[in-house]
Protein backbone atom coordinates (compact mmCIF):
# COMPACT_ATOMS: atom_id res chain seq x y z
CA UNK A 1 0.00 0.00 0.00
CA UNK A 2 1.24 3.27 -0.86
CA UNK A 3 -1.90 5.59 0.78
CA UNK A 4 -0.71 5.74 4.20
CA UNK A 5 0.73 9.16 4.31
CA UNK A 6 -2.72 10.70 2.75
CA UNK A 7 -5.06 12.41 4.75
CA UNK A 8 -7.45 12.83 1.70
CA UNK A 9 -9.58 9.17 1.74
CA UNK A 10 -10.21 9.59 -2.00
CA UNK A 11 -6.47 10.33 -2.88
CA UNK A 12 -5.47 7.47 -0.52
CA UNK A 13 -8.06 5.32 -2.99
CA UNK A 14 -6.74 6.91 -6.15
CA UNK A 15 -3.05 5.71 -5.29
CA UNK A 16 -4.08 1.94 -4.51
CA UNK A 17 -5.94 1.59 -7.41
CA UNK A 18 -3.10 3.18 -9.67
CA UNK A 19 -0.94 0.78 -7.62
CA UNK A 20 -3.06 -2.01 -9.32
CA UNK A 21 -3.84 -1.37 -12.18
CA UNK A 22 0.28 -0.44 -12.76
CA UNK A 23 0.66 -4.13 -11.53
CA UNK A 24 -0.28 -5.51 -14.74
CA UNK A 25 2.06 -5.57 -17.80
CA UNK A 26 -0.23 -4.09 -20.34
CA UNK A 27 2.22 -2.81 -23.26
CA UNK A 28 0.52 -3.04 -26.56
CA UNK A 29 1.74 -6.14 -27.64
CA UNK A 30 0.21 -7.88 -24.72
CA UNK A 31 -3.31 -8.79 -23.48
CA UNK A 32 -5.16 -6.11 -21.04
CA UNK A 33 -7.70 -8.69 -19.89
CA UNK A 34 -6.13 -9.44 -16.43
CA UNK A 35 -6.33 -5.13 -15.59
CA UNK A 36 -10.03 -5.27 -17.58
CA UNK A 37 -11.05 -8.65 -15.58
CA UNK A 38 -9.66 -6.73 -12.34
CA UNK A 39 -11.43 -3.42 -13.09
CA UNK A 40 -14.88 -5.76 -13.42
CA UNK A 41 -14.32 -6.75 -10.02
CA UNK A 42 -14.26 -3.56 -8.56
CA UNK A 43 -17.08 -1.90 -10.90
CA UNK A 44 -19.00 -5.14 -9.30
CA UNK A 45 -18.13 -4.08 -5.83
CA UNK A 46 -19.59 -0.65 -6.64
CA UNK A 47 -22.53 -1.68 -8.74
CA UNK A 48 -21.95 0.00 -11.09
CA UNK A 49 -23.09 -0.37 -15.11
CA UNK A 50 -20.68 -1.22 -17.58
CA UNK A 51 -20.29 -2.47 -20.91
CA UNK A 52 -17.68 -4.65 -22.00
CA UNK A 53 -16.43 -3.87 -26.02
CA UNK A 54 -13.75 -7.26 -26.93
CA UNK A 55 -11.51 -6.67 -29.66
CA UNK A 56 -11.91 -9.00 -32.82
CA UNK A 57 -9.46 -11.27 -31.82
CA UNK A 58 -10.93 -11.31 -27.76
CA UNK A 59 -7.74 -10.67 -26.32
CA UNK A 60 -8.46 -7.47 -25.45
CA UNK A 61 -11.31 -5.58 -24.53
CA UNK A 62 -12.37 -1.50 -23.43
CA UNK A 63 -14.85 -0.44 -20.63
CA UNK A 64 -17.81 1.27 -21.08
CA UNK A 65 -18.45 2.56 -17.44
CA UNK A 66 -21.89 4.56 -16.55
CA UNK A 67 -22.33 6.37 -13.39
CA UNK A 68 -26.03 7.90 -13.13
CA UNK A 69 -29.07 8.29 -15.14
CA UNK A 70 -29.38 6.14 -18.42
CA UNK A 71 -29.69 9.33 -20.64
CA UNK A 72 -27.61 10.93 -23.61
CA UNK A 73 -25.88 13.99 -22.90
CA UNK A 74 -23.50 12.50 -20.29
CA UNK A 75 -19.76 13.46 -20.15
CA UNK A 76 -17.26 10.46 -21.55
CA UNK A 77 -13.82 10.57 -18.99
CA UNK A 78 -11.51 8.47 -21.38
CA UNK A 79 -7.99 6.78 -20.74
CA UNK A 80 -6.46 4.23 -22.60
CA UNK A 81 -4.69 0.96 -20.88
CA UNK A 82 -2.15 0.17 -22.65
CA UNK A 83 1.07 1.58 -22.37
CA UNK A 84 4.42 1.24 -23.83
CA UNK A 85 7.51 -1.29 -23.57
CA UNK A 86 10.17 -1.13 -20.69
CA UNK A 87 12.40 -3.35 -22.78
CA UNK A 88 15.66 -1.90 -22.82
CA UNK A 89 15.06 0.84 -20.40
CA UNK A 90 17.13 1.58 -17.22
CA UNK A 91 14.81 1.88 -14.41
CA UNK A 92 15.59 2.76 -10.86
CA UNK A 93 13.29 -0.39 -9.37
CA UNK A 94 10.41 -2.87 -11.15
CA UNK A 95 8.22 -0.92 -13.41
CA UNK A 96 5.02 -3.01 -12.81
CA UNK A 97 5.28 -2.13 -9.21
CA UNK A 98 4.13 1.25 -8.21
CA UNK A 99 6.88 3.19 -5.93
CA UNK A 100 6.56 6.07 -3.68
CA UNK A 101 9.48 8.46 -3.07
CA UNK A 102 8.42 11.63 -1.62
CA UNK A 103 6.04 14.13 -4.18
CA UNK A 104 5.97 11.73 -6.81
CA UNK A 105 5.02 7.41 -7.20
CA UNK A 106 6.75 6.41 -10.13
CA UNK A 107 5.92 3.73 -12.33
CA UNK A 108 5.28 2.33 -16.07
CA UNK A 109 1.83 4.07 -16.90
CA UNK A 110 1.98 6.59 -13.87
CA UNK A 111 1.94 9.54 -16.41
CA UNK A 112 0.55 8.19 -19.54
CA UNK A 113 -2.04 7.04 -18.45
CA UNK A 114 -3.10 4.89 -15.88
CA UNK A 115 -2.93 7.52 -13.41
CA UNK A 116 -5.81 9.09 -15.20
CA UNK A 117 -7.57 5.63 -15.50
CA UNK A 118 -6.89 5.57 -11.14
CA UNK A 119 -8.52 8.96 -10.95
CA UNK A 120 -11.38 8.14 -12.74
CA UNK A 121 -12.43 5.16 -11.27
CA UNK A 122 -11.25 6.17 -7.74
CA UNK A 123 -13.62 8.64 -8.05
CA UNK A 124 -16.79 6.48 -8.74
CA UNK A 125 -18.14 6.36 -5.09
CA UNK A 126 -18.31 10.13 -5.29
CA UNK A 127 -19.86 10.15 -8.90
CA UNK A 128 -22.55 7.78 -7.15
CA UNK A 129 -23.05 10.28 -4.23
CA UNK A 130 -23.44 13.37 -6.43
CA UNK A 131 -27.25 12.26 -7.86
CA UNK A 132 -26.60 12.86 -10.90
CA UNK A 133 -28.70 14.52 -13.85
CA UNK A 134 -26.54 13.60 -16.83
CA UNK A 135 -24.51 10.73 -16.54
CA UNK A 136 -20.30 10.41 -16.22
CA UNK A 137 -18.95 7.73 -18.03
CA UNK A 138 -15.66 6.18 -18.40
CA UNK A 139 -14.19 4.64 -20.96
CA UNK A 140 -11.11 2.63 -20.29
CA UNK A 141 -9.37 1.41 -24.31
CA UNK A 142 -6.48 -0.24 -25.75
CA UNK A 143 -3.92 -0.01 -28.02
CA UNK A 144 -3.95 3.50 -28.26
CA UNK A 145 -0.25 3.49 -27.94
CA UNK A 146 0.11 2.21 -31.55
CA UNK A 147 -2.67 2.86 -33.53
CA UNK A 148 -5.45 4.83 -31.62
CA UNK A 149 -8.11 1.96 -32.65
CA UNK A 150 -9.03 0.74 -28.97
CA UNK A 151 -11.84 3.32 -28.51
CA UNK A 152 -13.60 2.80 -31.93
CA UNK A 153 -15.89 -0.32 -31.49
CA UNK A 154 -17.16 1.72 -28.43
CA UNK A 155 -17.45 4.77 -30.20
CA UNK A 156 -19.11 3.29 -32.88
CA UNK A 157 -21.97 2.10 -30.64
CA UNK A 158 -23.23 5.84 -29.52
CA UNK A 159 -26.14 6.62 -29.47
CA UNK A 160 -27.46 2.61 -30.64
CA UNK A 161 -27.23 0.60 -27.80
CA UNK A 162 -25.06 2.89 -25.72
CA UNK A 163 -26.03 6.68 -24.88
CA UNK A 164 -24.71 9.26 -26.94
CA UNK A 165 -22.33 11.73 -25.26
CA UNK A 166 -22.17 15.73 -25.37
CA UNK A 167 -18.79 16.24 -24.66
CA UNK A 168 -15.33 13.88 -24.26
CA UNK A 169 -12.69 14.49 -21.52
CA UNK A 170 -9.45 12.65 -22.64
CA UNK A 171 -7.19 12.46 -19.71
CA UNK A 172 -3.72 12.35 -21.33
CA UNK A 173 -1.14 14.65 -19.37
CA UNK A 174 -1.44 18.42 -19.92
CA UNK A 175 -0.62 19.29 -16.55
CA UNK A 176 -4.28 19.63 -16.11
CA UNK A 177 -4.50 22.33 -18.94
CA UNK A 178 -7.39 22.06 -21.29
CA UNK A 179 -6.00 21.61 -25.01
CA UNK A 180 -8.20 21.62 -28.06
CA UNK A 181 -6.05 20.66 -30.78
CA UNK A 182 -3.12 18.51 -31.33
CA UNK A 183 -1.96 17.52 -34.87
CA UNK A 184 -2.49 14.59 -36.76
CA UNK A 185 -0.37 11.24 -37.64
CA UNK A 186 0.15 8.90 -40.56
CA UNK A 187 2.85 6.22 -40.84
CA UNK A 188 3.48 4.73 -43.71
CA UNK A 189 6.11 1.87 -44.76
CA UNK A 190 7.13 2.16 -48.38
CA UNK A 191 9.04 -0.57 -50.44
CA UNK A 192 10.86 -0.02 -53.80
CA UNK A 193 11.02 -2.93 -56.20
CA UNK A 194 13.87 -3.12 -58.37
CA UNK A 195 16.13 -5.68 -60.28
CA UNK A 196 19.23 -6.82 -59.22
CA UNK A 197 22.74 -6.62 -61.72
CA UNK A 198 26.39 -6.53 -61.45
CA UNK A 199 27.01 -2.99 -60.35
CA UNK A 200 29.79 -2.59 -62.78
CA UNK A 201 26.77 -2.60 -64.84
CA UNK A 202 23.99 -0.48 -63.53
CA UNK A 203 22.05 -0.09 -67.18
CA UNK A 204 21.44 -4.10 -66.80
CA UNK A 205 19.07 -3.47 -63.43
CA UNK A 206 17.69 -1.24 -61.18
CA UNK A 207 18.84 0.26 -57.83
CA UNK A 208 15.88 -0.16 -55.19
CA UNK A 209 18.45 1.52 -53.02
CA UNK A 210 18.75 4.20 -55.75
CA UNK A 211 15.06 4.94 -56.41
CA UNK A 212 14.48 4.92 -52.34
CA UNK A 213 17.24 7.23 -51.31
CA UNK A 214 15.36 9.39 -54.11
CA UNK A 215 12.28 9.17 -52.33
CA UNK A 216 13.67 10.02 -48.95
CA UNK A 217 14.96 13.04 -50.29
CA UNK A 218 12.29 14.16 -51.62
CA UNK A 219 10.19 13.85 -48.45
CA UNK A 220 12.65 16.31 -47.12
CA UNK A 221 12.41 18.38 -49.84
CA UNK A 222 8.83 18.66 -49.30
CA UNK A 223 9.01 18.82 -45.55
CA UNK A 224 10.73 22.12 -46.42
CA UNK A 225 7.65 23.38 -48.27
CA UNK A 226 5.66 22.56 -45.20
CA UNK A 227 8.05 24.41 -43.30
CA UNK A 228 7.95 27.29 -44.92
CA UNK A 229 3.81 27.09 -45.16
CA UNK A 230 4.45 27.49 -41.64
CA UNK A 231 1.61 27.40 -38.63
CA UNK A 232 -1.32 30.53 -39.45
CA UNK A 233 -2.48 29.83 -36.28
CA UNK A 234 0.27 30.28 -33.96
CA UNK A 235 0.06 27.79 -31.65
CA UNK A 236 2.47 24.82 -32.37
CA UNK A 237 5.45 23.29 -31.65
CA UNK A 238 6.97 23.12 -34.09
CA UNK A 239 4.95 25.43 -35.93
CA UNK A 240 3.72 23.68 -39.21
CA UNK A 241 3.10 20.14 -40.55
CA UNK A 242 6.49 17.64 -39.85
CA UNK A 243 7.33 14.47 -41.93
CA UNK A 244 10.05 12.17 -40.77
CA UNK A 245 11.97 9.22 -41.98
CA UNK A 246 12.71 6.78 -38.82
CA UNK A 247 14.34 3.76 -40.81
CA UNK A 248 15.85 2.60 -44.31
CA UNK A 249 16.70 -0.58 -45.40
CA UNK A 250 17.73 -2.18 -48.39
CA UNK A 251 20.09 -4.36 -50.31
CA UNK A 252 22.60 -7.36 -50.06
CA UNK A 253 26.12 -6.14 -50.75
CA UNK A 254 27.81 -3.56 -51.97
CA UNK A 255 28.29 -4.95 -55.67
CA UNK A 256 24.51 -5.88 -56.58
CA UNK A 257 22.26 -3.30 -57.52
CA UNK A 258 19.84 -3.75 -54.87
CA UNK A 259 16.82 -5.69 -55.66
CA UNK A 260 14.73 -4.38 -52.65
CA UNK A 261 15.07 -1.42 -50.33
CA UNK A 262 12.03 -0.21 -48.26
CA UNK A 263 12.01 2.98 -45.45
CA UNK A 264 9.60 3.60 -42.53
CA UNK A 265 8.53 7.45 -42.17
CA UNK A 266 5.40 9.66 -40.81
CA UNK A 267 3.40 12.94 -41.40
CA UNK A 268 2.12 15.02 -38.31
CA UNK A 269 -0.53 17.33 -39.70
CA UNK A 270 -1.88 20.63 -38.92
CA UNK A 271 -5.42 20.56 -38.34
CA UNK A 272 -6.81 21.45 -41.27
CA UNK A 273 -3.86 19.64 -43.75
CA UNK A 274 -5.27 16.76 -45.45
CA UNK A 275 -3.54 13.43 -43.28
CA UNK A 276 -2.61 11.98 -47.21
CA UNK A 277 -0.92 15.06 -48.58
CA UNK A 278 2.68 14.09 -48.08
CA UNK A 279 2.02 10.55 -49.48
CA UNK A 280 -0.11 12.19 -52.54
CA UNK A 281 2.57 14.11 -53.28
CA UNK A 282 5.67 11.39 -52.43
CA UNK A 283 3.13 8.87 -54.85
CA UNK A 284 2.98 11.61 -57.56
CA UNK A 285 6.90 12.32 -57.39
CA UNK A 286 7.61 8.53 -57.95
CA UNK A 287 5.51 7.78 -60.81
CA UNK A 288 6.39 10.91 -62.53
CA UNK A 289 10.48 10.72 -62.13
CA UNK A 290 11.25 7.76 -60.18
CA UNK A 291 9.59 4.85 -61.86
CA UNK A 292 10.04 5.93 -65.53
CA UNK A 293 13.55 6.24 -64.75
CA UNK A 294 13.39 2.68 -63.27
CA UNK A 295 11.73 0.72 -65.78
CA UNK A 296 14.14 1.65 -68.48
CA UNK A 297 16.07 -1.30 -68.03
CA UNK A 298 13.59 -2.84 -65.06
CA UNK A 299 10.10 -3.35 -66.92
CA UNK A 300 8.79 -4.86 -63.82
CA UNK A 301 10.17 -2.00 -61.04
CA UNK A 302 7.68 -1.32 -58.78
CA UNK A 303 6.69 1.15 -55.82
CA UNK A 304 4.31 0.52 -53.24
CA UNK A 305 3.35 2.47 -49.70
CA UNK A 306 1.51 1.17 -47.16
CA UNK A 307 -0.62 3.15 -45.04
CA UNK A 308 0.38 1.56 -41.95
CA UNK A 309 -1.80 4.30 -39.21
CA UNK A 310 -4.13 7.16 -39.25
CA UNK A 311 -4.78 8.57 -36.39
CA UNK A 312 -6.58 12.21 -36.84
CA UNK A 313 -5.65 15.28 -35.61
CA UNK A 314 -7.83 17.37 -32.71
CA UNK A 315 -9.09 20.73 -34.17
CA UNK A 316 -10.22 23.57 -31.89
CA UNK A 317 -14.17 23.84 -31.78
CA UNK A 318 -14.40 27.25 -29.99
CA UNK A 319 -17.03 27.67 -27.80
CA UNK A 320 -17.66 23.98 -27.83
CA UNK A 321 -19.71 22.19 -24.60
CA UNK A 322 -16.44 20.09 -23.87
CA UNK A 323 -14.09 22.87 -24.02
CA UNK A 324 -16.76 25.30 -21.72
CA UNK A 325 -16.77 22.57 -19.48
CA UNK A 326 -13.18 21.52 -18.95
CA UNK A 327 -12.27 25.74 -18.84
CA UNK A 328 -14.82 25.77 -16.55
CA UNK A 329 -13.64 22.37 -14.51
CA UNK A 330 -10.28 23.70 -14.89
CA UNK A 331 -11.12 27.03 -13.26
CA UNK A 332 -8.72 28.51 -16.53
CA UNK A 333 -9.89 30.69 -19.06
CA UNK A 334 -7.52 29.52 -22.15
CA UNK A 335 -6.55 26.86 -24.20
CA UNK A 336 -3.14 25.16 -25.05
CA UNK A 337 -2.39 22.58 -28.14
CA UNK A 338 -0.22 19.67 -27.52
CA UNK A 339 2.68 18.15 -29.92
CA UNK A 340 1.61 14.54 -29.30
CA UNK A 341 -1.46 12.84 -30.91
CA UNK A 342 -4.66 10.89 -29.08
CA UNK A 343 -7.64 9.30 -28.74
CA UNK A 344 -9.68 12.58 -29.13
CA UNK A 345 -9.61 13.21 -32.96
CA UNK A 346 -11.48 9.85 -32.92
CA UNK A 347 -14.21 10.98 -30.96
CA UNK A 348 -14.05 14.46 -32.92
CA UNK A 349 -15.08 12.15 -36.13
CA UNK A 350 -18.04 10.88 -34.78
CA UNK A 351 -19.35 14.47 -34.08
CA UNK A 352 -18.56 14.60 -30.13
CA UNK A 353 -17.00 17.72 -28.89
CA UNK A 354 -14.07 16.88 -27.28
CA UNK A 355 -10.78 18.02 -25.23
CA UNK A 356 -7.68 16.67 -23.73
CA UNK A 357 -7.26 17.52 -20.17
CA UNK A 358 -5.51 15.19 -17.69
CA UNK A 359 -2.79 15.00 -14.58
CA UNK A 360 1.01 14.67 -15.18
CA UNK A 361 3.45 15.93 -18.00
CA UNK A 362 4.00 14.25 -21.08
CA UNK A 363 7.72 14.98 -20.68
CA UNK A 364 7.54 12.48 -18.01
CA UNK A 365 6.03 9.83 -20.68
CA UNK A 366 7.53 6.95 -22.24
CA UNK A 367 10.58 6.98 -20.16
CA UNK A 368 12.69 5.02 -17.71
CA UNK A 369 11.92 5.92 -14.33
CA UNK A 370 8.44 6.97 -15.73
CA UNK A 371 6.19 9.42 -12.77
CA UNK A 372 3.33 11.34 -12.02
CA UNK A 373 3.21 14.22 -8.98
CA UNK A 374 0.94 13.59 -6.33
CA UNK A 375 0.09 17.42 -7.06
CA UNK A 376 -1.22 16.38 -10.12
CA UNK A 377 -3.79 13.94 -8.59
CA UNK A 378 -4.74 15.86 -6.35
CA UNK A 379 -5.90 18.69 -8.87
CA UNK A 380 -7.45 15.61 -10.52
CA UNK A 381 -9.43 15.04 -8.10
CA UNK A 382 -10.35 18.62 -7.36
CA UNK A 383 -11.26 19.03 -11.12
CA UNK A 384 -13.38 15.32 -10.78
CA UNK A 385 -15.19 16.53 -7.64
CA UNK A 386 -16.45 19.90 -9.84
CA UNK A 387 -17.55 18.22 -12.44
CA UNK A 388 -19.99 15.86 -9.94
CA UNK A 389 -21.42 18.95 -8.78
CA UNK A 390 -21.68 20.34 -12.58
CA UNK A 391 -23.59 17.48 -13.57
CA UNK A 392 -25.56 16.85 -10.29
């Protein structure tokens, strides 16, 4: 137990449940059903409704939590439970067990975003006590962390068999700022099909190396005209649509013209930018110079990109019942963006207003040694409490 220094009962309950739900291993490439199975068994001992949404292959599943009337118009609080490897990471002591060291408990998931997921459900005997009007729900997905895809099967059942939200709180870490925009982000793995030759003779085949480190290039090239399109609005970091090459591979040694060569890369949009204009224009650039010059001497060169994830960007909805809310929750009268992507585009789709507003910093993410403040939790909780009362 890591409460006993707490003189708040509901932040001594928020840090035991984070303490269990960071017990379970739940990167991406792993099965959340022992955290979901746990969860049940506390939602039980509440009695509270839930809904349980199984991935197609049933080894994972989200939560659809309900707390008060069974009405649209509730408020979704939504954290994702899946988090990211430890493999190769130096931490300080086990990652899967939740450690206390003065101000902060530290912990895979502490930060992004389990400690959210705590909050939330920590916070359902209070929920219960505030007779509600509107109902708080909580939506608990996976695999967020590599493709943003947990939430949809849920999402996709609002306002059929499940109630239809006004407004979406995502509780990744802002520090407990409200943001209303984040960019969006496309992967993409592309693969160059050439025809190996002697290299003393390069007219006999074609370079897949070649043609790719043509591609690359150009993706810079272009990432310069994004650059220079800059932000209009202001408010990014950096300020304007980013594309990035992470890894290139190709070839078998240094005297074949390389049959094969293939490169991983990404787009981050502005909101607004269409999430397929770098590969429209990288797909335009190779069939107009790339492949012609291929297929001179390789008739059967080929170039093909697969769209590997989409997740869409957040764009600001002014004036919006989730952002009046979460200001007004938040007891702040502005707006931030954020330079990471999440969950909330998703719910932006299917025509919810929605923010991102949760405890911890994201600089604290995805590292060794990963933490949240106790600070933070406790101005989650503050922020929780309000919106009870809002919606009592």
């Amino acid at each position: 137990m890591v409460n006993s220094q707490n003189p708040d009962a509901r932040l001594g309950a928020t840090l035991d449940m984070l303490e269990c739900l960071i017990s379970f291993d739940t990167e991406s490439s792993k099965s959340n059903l022992p955290l979901v199975a746990a969860v049940e068994d506390y939602l039980r001992e509440q009695a509270v409704d839930y809904v349980k949404v199984p991935n197609a292959e049933g080894d994972k599943a989200a939560l659809f939590i309900s707390i008060g009337p069974k009405v649209d118009g509730g408020v979704v609080l939504s954290g994702h439970t899946d988090v990211v490897p430890v493999e190769g990471q130096s931490w300080t002591s086990d990652p899967f067990t939740l450690r206390r060291e003065a101000d902060r408990v530290f912990g895979r998931g502490t930060c992004d975003m389990k400690g959210f997921d705590a909050l939330c459900l920590a916070m359902i005997p209070e929920f219960k006590q505030a007779r509600l009007a509107r109902p708080i729900h909580i939506l608990l997905s996976y695999d967020e962390e590599i493709a943003c895809t947990g939430s949809l099967d849920t999402i996709a059942r609002f306002g059929h068999d499940l109630p239809r939200p006004a407004a979406v709180l995502v509780g990744e870490p802002t520090l407990m700022q409200v943001a209303d925009a984040h960019k969006s982000v496309a992967t993409y793995r592309t693969t160059v099909h050439g025809h190996e030759a002697h290299s003393s003779k390069p007219y006999l085949g074609a370079s897949a190396v070649e043609a790719g480190c043509d591609l690359v290039t150009e993706l810079y090239r272009f990432a310069e005209v994004l650059a220079a399109e800059g932000d209009p609005s202001g408010r990014f970091d950096p300020p304007a649509s980013t594309i990035h090459v992470g890894t290139i591979h190709g070839g078998t040694a240094r005297n074949i013209l390389a049959k094969e060569c293939s490169f991983l890369w990404e787009f981050r949009g502005l909101p607004g930018v269409a999430q397929d204009r770098a590969l429209r224009h990288l797909e335009d650039y190779a069939a107009r110079v790339v492949l012609p010059k291929m297929t001179r001497y390789a008739p059967k060169a080929s170039i093909e990109t697969l769209v590997e994830v989409e997740v869409p960007g957040l764009a600001p909805e002014t004036g919006s019942q989730a952002e009046s809310l979460a200001l007004k929750l938040a007891r702040s009268n502005r707006t931030i963006t954020v330079p990471f992507a999440t969950e909330a585009g998703q719910f932006q789709k299917a025509e919810v207003p929605t923010i991102v507003c949760g405890p911890g910093s994201i600089d604290q993410a995805h590292q060794p040694d990963e933490y949240i403040a106790i600070a933070q939790i406790e101005a989650g909780i503050a922020f929780m409490r309000r919106l009870a009362t809002e919606m009592g």
